[in-house]
N, C-alpha and C. Protein backbone atom coordinates (compact mmCIF):
# COMPACT_ATOMS: atom_id res chain seq x y z
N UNK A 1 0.83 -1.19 0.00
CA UNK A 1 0.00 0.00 0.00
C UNK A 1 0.87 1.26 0.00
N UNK A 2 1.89 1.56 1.03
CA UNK A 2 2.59 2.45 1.13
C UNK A 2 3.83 2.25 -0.34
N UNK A 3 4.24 1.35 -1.14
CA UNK A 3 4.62 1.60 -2.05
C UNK A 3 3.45 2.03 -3.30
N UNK A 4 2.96 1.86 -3.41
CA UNK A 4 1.87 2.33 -4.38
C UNK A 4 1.23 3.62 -4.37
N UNK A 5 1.36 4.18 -2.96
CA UNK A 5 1.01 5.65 -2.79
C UNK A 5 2.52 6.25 -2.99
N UNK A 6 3.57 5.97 -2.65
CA UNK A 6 4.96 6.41 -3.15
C UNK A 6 4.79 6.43 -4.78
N UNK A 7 4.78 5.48 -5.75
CA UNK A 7 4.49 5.58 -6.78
C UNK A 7 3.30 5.84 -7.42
N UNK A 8 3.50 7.23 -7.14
CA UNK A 8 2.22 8.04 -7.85
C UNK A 8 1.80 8.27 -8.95
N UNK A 9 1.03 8.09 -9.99
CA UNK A 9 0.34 8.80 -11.52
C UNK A 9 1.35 9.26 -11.71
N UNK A 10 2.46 8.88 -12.65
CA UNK A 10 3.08 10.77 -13.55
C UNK A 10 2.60 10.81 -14.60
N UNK A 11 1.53 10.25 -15.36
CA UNK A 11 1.22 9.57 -16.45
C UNK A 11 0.74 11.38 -17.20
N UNK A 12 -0.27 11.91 -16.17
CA UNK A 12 -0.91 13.06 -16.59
C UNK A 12 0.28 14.24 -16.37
N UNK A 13 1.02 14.51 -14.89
CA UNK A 13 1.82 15.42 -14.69
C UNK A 13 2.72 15.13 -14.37
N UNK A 14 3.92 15.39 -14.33
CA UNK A 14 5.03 15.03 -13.56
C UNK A 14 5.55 16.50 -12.56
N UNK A 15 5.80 16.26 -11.44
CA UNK A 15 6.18 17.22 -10.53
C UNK A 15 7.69 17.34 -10.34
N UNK A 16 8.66 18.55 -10.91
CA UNK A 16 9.75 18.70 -11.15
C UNK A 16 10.36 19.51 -9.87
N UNK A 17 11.78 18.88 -8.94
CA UNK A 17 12.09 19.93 -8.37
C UNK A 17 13.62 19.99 -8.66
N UNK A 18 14.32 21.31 -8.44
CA UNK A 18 15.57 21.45 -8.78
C UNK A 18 16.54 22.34 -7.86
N UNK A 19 17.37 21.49 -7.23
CA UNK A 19 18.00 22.27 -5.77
C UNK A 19 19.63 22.03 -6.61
N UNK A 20 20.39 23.37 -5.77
CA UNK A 20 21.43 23.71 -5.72
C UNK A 20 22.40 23.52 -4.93
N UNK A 21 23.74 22.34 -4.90
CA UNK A 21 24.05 22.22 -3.43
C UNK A 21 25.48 23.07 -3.86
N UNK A 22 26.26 23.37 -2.94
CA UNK A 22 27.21 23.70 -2.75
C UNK A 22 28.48 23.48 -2.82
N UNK A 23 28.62 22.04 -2.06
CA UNK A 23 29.91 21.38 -2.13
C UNK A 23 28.87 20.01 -1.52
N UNK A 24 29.19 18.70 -2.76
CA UNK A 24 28.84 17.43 -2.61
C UNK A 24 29.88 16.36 -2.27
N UNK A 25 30.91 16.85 -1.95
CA UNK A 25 31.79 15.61 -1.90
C UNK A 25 32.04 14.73 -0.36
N UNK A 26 31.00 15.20 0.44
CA UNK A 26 30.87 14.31 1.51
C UNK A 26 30.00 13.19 1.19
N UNK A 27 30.68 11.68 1.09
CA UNK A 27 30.09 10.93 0.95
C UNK A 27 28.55 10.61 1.44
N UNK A 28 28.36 10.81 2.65
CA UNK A 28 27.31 10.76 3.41
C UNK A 28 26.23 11.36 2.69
N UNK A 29 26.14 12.57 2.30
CA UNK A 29 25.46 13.34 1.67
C UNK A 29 25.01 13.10 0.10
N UNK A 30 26.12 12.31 -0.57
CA UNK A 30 25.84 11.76 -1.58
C UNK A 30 25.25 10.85 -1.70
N UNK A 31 24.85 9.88 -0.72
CA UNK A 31 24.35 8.84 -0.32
C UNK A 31 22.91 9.11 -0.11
N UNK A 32 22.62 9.59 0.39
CA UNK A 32 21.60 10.17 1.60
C UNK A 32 20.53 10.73 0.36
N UNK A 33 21.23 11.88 -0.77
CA UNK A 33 20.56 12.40 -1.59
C UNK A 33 20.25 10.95 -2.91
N UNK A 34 21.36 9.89 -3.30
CA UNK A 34 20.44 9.02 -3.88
C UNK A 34 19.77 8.24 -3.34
N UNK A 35 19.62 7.36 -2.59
CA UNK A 35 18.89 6.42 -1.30
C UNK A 35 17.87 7.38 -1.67
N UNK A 36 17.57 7.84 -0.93
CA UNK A 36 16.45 8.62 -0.51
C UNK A 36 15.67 9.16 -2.20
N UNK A 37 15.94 9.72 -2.89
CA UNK A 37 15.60 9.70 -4.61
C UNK A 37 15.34 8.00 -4.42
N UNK A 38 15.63 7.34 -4.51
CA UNK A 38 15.33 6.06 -5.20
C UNK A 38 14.15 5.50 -4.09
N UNK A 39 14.38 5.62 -2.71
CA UNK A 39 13.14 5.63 -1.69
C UNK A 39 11.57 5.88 -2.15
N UNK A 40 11.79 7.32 -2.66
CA UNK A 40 10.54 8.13 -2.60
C UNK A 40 10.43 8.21 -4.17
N UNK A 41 11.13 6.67 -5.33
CA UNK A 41 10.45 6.41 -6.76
C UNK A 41 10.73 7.54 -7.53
N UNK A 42 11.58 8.55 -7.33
CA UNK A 42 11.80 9.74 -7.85
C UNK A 42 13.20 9.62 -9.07
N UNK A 43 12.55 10.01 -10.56
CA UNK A 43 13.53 10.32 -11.12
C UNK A 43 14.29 11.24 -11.47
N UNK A 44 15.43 11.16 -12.08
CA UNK A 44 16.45 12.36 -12.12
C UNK A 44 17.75 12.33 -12.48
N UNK A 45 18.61 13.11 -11.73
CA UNK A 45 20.06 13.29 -11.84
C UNK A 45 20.59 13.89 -10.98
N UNK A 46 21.44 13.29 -10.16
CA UNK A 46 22.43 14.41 -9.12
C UNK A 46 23.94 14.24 -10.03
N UNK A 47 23.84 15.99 -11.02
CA UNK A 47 24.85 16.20 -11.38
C UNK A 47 26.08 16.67 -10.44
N UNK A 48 27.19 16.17 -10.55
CA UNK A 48 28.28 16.92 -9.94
C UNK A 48 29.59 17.55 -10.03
N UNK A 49 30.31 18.21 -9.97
CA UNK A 49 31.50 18.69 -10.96
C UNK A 49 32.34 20.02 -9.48
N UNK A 50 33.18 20.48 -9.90
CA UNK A 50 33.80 20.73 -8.79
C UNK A 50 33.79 21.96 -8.38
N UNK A 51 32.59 22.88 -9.37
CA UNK A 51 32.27 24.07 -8.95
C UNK A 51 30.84 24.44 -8.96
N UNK A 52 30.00 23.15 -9.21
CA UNK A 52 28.79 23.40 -9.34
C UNK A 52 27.88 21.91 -9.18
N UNK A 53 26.56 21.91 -8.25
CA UNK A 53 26.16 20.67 -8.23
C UNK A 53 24.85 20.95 -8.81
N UNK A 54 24.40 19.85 -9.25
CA UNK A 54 23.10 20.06 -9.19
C UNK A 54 21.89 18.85 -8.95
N UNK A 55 21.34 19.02 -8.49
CA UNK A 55 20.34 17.53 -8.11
C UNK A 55 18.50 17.93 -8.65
N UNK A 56 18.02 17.06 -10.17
CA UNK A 56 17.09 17.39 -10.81
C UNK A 56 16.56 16.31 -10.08
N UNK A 57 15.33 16.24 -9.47
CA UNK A 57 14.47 14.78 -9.88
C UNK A 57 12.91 15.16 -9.56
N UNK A 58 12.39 14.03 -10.35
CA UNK A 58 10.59 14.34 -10.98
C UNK A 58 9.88 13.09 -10.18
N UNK A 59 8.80 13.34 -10.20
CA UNK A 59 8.06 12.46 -9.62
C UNK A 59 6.57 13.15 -9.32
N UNK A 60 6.15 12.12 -8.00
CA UNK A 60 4.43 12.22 -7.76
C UNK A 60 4.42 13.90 -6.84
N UNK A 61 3.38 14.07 -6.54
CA UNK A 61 3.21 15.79 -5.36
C UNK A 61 3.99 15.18 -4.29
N UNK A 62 3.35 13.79 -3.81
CA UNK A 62 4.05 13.68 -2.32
C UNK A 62 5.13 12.86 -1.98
N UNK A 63 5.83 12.47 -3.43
CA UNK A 63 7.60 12.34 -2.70
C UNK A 63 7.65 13.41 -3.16
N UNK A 64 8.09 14.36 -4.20
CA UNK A 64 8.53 15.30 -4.12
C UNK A 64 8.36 16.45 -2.47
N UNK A 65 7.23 16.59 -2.51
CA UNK A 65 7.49 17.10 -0.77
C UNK A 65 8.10 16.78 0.21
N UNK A 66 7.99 15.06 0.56
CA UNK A 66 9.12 14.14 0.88
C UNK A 66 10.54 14.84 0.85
N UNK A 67 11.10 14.42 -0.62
CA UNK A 67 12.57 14.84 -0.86
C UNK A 67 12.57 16.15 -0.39
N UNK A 68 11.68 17.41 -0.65
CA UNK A 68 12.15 18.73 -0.81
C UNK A 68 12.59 18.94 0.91
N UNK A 69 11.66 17.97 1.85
CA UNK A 69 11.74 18.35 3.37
C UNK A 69 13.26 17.77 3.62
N UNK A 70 13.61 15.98 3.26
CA UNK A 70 14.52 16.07 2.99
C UNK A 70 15.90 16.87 2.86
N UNK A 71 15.95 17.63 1.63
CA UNK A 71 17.06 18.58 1.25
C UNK A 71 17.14 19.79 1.68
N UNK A 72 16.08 20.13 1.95
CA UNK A 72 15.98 21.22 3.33
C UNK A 72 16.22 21.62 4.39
N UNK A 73 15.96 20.42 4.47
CA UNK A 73 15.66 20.88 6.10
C UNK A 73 16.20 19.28 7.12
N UNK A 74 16.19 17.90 6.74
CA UNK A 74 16.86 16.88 7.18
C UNK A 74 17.65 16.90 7.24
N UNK A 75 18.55 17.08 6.31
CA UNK A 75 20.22 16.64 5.96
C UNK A 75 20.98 18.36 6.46
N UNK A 76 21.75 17.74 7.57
CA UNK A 76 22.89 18.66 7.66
C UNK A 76 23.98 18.80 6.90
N UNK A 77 23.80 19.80 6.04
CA UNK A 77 24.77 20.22 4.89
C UNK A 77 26.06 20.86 5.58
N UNK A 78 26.29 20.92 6.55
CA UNK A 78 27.73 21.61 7.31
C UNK A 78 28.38 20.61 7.81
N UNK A 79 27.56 19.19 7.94
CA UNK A 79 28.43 18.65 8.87
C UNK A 79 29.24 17.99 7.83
N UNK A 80 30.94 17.85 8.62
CA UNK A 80 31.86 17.46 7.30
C UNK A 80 32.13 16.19 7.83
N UNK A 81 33.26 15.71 7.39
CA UNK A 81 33.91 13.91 7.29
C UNK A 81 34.05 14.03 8.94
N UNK A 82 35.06 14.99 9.24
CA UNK A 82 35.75 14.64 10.82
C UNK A 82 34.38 14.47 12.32
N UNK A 83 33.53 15.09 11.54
CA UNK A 83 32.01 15.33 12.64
C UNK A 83 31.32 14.09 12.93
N UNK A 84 31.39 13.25 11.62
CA UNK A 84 30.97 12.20 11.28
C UNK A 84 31.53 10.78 11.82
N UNK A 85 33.50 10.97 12.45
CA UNK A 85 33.82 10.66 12.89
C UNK A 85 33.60 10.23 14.26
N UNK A 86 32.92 10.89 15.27
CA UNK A 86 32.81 10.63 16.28
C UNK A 86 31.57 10.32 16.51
N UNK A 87 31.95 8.72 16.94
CA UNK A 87 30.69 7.72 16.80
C UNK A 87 29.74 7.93 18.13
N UNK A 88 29.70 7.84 19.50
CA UNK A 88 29.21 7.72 20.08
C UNK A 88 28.63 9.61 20.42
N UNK A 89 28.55 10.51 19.44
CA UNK A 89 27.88 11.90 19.34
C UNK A 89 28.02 12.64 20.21
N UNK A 90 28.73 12.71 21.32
CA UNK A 90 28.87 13.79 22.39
C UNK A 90 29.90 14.65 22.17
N UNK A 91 30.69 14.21 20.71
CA UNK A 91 31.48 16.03 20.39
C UNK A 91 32.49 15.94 20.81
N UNK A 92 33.10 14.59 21.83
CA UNK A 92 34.32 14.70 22.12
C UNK A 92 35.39 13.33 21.67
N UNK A 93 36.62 13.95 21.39
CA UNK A 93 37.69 12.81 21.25
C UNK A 93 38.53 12.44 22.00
N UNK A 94 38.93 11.10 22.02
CA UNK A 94 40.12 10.42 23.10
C UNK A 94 41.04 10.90 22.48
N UNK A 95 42.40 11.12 23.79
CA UNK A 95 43.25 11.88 23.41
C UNK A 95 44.54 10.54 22.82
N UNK A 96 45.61 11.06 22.83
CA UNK A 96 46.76 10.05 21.92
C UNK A 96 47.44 8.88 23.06
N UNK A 97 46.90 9.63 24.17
CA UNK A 97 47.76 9.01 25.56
C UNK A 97 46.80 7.87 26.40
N UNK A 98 46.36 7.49 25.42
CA UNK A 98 45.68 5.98 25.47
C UNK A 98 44.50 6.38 26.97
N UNK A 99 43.09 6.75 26.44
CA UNK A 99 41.90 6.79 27.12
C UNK A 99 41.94 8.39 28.21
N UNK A 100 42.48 9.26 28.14
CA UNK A 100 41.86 9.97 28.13
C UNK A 100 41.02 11.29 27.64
N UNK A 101 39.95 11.82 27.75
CA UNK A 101 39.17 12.80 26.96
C UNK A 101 40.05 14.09 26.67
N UNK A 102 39.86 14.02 25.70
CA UNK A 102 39.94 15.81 25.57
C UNK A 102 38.78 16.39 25.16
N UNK A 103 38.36 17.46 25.75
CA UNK A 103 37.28 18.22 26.32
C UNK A 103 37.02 19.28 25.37
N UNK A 104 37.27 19.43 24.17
CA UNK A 104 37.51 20.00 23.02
C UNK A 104 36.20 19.53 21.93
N UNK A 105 34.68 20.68 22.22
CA UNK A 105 33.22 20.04 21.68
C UNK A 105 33.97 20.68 19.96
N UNK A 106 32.97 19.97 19.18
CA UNK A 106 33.73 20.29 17.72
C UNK A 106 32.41 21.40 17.32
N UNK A 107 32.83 21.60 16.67
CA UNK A 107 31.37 23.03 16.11
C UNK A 107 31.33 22.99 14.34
N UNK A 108 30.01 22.67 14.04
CA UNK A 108 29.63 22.29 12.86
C UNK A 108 30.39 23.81 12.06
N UNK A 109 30.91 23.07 10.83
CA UNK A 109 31.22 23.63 9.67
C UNK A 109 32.43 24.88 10.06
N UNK A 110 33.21 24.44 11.39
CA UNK A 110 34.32 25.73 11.41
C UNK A 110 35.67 25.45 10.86
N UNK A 111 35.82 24.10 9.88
CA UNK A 111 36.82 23.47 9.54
C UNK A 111 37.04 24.02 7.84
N UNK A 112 35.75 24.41 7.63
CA UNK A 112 36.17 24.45 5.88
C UNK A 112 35.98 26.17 5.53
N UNK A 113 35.32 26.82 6.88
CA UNK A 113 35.88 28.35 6.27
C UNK A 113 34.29 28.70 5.91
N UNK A 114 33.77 28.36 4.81
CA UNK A 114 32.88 28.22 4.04
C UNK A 114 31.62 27.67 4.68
N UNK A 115 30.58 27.86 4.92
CA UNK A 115 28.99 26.94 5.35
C UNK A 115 28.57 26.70 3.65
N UNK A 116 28.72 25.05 4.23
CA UNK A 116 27.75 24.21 2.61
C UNK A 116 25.90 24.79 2.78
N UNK A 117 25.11 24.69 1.54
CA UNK A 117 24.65 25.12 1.94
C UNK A 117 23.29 24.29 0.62
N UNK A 118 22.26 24.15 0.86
CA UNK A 118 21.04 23.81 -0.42
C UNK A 118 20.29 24.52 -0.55
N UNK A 119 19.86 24.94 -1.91
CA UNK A 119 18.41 26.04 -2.16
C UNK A 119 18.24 25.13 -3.09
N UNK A 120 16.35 25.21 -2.92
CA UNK A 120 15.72 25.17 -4.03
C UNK A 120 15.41 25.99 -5.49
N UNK A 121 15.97 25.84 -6.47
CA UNK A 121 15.87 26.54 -7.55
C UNK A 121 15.04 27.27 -8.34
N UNK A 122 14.11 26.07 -8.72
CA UNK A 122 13.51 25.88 -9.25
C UNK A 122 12.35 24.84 -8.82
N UNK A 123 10.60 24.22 -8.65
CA UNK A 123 9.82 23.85 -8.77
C UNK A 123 8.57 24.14 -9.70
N UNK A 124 8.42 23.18 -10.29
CA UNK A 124 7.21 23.16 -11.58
C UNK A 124 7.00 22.01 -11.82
N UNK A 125 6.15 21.65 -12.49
CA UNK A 125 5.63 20.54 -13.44
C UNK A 125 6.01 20.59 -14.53
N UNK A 126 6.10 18.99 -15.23
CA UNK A 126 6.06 18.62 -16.61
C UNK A 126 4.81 17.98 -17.33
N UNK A 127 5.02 17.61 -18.48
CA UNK A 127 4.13 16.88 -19.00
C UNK A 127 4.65 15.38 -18.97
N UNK A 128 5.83 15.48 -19.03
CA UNK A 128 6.24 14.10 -19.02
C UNK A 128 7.68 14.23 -18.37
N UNK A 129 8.29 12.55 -17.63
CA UNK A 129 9.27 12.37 -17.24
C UNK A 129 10.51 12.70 -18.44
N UNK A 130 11.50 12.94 -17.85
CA UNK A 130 13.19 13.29 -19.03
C UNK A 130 13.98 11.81 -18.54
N UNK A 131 13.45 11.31 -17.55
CA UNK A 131 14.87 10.71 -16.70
C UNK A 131 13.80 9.32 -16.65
N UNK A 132 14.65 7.76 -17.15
CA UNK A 132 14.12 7.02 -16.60
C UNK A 132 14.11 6.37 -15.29
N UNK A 133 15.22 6.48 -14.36
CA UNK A 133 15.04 6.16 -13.13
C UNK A 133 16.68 7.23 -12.22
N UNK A 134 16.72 7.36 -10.98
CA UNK A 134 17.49 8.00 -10.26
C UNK A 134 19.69 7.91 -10.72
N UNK A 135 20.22 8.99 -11.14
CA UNK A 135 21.50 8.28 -11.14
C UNK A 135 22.38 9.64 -10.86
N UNK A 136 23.31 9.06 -10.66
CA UNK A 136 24.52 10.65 -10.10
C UNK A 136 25.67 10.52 -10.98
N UNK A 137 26.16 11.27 -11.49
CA UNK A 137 26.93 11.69 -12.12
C UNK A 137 27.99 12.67 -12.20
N UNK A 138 29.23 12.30 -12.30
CA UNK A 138 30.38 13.23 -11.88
C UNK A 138 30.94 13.28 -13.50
N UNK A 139 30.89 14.67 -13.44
CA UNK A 139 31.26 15.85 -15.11
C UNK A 139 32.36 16.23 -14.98
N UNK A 140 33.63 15.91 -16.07
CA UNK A 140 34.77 16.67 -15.81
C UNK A 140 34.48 18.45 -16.08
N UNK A 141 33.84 18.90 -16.98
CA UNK A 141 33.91 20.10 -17.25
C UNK A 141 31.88 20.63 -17.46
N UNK A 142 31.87 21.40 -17.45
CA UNK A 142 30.54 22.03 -17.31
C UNK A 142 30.12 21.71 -18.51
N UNK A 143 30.96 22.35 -19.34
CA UNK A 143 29.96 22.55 -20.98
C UNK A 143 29.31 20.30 -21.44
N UNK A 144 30.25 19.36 -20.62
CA UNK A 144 29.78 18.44 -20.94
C UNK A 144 28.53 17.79 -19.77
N UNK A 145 28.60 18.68 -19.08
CA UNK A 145 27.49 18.18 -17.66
C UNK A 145 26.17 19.23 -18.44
N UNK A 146 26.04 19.65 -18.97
CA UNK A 146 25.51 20.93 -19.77
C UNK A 146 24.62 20.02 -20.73
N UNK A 147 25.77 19.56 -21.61
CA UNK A 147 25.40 18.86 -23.38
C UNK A 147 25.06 17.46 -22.76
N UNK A 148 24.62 16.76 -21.50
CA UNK A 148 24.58 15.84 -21.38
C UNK A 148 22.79 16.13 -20.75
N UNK A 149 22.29 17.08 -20.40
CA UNK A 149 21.24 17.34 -20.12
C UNK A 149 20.44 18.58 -20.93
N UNK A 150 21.30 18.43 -21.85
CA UNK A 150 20.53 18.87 -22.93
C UNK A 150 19.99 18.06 -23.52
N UNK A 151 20.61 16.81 -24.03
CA UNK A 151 20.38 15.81 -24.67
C UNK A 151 18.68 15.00 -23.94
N UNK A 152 18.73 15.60 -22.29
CA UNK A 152 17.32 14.81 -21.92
C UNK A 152 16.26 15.94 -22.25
N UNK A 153 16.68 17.31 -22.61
CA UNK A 153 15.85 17.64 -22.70
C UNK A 153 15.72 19.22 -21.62
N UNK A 154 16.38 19.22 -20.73
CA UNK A 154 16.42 20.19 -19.45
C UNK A 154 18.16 21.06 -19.05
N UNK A 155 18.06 21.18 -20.12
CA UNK A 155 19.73 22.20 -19.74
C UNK A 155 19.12 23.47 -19.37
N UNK A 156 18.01 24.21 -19.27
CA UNK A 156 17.48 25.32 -18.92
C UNK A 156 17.57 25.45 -17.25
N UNK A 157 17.79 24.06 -17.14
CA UNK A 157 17.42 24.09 -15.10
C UNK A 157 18.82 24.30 -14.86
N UNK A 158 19.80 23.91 -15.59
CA UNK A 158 21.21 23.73 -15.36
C UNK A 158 21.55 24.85 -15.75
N UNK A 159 21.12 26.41 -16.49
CA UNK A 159 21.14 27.27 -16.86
C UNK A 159 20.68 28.40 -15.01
N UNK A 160 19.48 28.06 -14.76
CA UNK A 160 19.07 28.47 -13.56
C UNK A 160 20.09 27.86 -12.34
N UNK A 161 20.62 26.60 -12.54
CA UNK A 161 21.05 26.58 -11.19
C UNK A 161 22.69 27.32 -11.43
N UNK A 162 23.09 27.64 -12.42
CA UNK A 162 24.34 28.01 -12.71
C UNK A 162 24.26 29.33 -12.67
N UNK A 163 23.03 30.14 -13.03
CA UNK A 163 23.10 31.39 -12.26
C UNK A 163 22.51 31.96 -10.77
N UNK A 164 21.97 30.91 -9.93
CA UNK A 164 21.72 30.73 -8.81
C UNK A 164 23.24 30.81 -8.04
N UNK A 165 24.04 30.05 -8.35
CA UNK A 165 25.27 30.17 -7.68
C UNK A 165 26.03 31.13 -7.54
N UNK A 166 25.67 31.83 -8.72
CA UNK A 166 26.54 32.93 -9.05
C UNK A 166 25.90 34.39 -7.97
N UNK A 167 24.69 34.26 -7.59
CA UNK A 167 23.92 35.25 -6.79
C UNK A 167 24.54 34.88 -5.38
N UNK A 168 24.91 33.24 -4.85
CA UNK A 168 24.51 33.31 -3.28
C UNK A 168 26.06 33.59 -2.68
């Protein structure tokens, strides 16, 4: 039941959303954003390249709301590799001198200078799906992450999210 309400009608509309991330190369996050696309039956593309990301995917009204809460507002986009490191979550590490603490809490995102960060771009409808099912993709150069979604049909979103970046 609950897969069948996940896979919703796109037959009549398809519901398009298009977010902007920042910096994707924390595994976790790359993960998290396909899992979760493939969860909630959603197709697309999480393009990626080393100055610009972009994550397209289409589907029913209510994964798309799903994902958008998701990329919003679930996933901590600051937290980096070393945060991730410390398993039992209280912020602190054993020191080198075999078991004891150092008292040193870590503070999200003061390691890279920079706060990662996601906006939504773009949301609309189609008439029909571009993408047959969820996949990610790493572009050596733009103009071919560009001509590669042109080819589905949607280099206009990749047009918007490339001047989205350029604003934040």
């Amino acid at each position: 039941k609950n897969r069948r309400k996940r896979q919703e009608d796109t037959a009549v509309k398809v519901q398009v959303a298009v977010f902007y991330v920042k910096d994707l190369t924390n595994p976790r996050h790359k993960y998290k954003v396909e899992v979760n696309a493939k969860q909630n039956f959603l197709t697309g593309v999480c393009m990626m390249h080393s100055q610009l990301n972009m994550v397209l995917v289409e589907g029913g009204p209510k994964s798309i709301r799903r994902y958008k809460r998701l990329m919003l507002h679930r996933i901590h986009w600051d937290q980096t590799l070393e945060e991730e490191g410390d398993e039992d979550g209280d912020g602190e590490e054993e020191a080198a001198d075999g078991g004891a603490v150092a008292s040193q809490p870590m503070t999200v995102g003061a390691t890279s200078g920079s706060t990662n960060c996601c906006a939504l771009v773009w949301e609309g409808s189609a008439l029909r799906p571009n993408f047959e099912d969820f996949r990610s993709l790493q572009q050596p150069t733009l103009e071919r992450a560009r001509k590669f979604l042109q080819s589905k049909g949607v280099a206009q979103h990749w047009d918007m999210v490339f001047a989205a970046r350029n604003h934040k």
